[in-house]
C-alpha atoms as a PDB file:
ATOM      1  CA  UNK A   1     -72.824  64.119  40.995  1.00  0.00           C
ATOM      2  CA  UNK A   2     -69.519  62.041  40.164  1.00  0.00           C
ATOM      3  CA  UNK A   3     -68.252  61.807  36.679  1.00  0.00           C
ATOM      4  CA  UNK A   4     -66.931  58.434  35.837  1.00  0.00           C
ATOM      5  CA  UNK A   5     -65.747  57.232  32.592  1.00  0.00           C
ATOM      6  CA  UNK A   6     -66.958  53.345  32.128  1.00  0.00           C
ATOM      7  CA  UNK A   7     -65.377  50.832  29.585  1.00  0.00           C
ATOM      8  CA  UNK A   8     -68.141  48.463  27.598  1.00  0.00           C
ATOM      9  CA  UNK A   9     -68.807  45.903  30.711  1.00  0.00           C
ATOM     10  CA  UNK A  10     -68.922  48.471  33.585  1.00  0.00           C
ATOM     11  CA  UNK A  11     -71.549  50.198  31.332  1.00  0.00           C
ATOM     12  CA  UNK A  12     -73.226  47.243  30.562  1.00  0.00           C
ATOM     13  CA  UNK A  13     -73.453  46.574  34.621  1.00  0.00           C
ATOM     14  CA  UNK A  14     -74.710  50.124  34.716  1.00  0.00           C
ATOM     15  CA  UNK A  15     -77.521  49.644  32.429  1.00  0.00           C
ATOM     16  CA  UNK A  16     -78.595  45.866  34.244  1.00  0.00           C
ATOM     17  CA  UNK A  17     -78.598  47.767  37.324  1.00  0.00           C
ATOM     18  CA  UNK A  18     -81.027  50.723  36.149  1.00  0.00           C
ATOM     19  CA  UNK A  19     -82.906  48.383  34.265  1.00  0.00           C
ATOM     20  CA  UNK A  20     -83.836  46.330  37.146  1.00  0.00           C
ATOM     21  CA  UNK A  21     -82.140  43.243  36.878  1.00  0.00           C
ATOM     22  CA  UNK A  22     -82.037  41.333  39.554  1.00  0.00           C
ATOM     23  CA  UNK A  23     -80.086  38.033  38.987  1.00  0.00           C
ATOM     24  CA  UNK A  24     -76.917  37.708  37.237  1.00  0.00           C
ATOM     25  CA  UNK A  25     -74.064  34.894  37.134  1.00  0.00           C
ATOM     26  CA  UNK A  26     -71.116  34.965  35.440  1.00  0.00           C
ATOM     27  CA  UNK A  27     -68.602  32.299  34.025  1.00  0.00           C
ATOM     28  CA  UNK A  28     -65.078  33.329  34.885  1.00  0.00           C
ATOM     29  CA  UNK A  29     -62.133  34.003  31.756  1.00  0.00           C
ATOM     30  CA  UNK A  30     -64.850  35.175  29.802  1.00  0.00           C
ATOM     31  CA  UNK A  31     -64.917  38.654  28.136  1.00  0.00           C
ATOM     32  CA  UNK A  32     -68.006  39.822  29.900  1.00  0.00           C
ATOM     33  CA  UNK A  33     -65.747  38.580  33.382  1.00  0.00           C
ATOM     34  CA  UNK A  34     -65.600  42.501  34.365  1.00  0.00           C
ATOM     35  CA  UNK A  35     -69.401  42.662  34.549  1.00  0.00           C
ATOM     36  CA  UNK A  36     -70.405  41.182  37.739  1.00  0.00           C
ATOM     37  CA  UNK A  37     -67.593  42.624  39.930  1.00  0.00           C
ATOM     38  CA  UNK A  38     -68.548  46.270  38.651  1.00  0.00           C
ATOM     39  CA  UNK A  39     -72.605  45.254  39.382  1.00  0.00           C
ATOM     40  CA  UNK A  40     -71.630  44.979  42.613  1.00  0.00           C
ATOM     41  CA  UNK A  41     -69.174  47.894  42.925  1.00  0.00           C
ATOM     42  CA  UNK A  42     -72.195  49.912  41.452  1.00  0.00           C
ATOM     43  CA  UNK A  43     -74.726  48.662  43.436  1.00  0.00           C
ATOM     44  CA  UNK A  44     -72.550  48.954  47.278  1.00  0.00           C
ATOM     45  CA  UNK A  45     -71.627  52.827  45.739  1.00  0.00           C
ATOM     46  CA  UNK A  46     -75.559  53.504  45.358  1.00  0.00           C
ATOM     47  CA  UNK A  47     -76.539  52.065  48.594  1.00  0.00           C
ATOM     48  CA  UNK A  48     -78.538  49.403  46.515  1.00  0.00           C
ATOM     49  CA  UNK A  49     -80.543  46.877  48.337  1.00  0.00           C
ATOM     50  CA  UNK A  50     -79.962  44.167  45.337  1.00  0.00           C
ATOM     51  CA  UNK A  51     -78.971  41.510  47.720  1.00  0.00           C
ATOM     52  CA  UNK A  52     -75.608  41.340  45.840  1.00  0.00           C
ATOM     53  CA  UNK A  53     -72.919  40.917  47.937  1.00  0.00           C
END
């Protein structure tokens, strides 16, 4: 099992991910901008099928 330390919005893409969520969009320049690129990050490292490319 790898160890990562997350900041606030890759943990928050963490949690959407293990919750189940399964659409997300994302308004660039925004705080929450980091959140959608780590989904994805997550979700290729996992193998996910999420259809999030």
């Amino acid at each position: 099992m790898k160890e990562e330390f997350l900041l606030g919005n890759g943990a928050m893409a963490l949690g959407l991910l293990e919750a189940g969520c399964q659409i997300m969009t994302s308004y660039p320049g925004t705080p929450s901008s980091e959140i959608l690129p780590e989904m994805v990050r997550f979700s290729k490292a996992a193998n996910l099928n999420t259809g999030i490319e």
